[in-house]
C-alpha atoms as a PDB file:
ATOM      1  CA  UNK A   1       3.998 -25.633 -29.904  1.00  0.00           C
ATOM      2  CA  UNK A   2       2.219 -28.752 -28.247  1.00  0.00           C
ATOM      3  CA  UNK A   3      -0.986 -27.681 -26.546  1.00  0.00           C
ATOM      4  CA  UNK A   4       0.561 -29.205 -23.463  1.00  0.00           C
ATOM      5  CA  UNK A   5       2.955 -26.371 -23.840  1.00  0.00           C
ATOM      6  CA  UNK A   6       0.704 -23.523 -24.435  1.00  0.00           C
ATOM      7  CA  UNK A   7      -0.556 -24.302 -21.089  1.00  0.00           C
ATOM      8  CA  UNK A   8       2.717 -24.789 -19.469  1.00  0.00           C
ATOM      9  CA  UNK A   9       3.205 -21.201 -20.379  1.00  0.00           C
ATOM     10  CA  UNK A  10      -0.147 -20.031 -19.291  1.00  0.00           C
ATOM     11  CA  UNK A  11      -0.139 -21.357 -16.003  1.00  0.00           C
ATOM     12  CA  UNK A  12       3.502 -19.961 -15.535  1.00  0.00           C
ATOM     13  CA  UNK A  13       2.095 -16.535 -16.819  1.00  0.00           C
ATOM     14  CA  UNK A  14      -1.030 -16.435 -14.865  1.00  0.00           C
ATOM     15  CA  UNK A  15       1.003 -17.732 -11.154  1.00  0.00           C
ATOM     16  CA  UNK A  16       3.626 -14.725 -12.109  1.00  0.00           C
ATOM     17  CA  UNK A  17       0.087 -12.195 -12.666  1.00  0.00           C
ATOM     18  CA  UNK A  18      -1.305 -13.730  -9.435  1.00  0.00           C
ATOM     19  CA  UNK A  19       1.854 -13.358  -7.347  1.00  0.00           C
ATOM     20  CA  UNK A  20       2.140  -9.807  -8.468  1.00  0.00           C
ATOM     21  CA  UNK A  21      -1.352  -9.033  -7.545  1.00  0.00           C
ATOM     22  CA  UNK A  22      -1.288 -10.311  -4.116  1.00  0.00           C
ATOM     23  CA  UNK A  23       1.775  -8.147  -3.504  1.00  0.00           C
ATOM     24  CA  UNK A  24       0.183  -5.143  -4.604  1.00  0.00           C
ATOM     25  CA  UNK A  25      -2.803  -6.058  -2.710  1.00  0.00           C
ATOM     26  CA  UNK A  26      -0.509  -6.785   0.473  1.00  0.00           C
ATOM     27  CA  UNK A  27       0.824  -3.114  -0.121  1.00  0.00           C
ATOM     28  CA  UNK A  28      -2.510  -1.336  -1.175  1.00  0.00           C
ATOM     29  CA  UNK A  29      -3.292  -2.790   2.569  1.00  0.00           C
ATOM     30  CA  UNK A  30      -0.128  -1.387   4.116  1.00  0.00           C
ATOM     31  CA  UNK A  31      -0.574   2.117   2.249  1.00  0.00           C
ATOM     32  CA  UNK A  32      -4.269   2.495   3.604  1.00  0.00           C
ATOM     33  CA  UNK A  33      -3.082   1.553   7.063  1.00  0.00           C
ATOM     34  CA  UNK A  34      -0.622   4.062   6.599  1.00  0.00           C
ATOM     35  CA  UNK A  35      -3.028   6.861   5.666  1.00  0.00           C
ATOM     36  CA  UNK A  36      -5.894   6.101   8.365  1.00  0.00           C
ATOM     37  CA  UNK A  37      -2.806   6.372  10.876  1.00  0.00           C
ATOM     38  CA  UNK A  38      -1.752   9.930   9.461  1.00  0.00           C
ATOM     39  CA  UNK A  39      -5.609  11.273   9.476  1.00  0.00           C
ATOM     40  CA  UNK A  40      -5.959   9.770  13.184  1.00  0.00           C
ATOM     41  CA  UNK A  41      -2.739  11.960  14.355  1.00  0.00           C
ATOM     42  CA  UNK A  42      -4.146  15.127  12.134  1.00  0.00           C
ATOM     43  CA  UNK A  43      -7.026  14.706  14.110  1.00  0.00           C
ATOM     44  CA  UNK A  44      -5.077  14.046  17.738  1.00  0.00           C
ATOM     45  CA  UNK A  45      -3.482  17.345  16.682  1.00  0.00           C
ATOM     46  CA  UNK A  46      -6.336  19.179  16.470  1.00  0.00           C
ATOM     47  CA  UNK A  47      -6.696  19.219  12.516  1.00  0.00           C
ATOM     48  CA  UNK A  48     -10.443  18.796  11.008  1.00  0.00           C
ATOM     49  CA  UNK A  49     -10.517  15.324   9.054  1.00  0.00           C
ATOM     50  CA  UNK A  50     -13.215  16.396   6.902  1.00  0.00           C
ATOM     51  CA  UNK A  51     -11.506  19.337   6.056  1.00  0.00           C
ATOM     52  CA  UNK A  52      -8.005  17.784   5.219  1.00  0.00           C
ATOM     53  CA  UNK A  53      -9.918  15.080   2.692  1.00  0.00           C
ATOM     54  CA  UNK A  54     -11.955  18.227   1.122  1.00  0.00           C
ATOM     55  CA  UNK A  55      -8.556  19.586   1.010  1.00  0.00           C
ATOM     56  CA  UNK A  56      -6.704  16.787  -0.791  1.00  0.00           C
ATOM     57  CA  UNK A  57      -9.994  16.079  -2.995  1.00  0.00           C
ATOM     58  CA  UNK A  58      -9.578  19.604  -4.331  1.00  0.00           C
ATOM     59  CA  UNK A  59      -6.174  19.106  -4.960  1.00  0.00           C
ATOM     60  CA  UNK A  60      -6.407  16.412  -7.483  1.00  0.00           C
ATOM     61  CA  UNK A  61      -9.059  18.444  -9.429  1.00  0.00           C
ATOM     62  CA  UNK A  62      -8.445  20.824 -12.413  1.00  0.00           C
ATOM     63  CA  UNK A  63      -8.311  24.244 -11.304  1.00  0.00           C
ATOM     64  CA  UNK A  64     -11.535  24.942 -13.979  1.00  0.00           C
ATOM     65  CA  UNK A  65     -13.240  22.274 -11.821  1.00  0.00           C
ATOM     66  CA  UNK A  66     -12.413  24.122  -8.445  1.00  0.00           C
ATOM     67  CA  UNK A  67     -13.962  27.437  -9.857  1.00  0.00           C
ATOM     68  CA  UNK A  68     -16.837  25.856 -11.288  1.00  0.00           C
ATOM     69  CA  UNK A  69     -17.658  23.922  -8.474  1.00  0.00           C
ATOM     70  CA  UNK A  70     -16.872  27.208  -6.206  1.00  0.00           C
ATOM     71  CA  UNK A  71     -19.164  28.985  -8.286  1.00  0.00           C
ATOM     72  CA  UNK A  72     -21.893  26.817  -7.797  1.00  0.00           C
ATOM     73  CA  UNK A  73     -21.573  26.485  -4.143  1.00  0.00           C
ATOM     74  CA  UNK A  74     -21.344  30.516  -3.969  1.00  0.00           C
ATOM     75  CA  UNK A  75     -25.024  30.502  -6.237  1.00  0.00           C
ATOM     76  CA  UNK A  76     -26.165  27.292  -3.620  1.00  0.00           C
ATOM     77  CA  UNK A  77     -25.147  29.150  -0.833  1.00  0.00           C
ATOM     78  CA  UNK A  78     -27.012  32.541  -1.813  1.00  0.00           C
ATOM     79  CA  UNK A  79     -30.040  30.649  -2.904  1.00  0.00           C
ATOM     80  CA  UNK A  80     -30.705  29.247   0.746  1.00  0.00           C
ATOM     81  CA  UNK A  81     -29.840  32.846   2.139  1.00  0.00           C
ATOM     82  CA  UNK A  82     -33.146  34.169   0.504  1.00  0.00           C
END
């Protein structure tokens, strides 16, 4: 293979990589418009934002994680109660 065509096939490759990164760049956009949209009518329906991302924080943690971090908000909590 000619260097000439090493480089054929590398600038084919990296306009295919590019292409497919724009898209998903295009839809990462879309998919955070999307979710700013649903927190704005949570919140025109009353719902706590702050809440709902605690919420959906906790929900991608490990239920260990939620206890110990429960836990330690429980000992936080009774420490500033003194």
């Amino acid at each position: 293979m000619s260097d000439f065509d090493r480089f054929s096939v590398s600038a084919t490759l990296i306009k295919q990589i590019v292409s497919r990164i724009e898209n998903l760049e295009e839809k990462k956009t879309e998919v955070l418009t999307d979710i700013k949209d649903t927190f704005a009518e949570a919140k025109s329906q009353g719902l706590d934002i702050a809440i709902l991302r605690k919420l959906i924080k906790i929900r991608k943690m490990k239920k260990e994680d939620v206890e110990e971090e429960e836990e330690l908000l429980e000992i936080y909590k009774r420490a500033l109660e003194v």
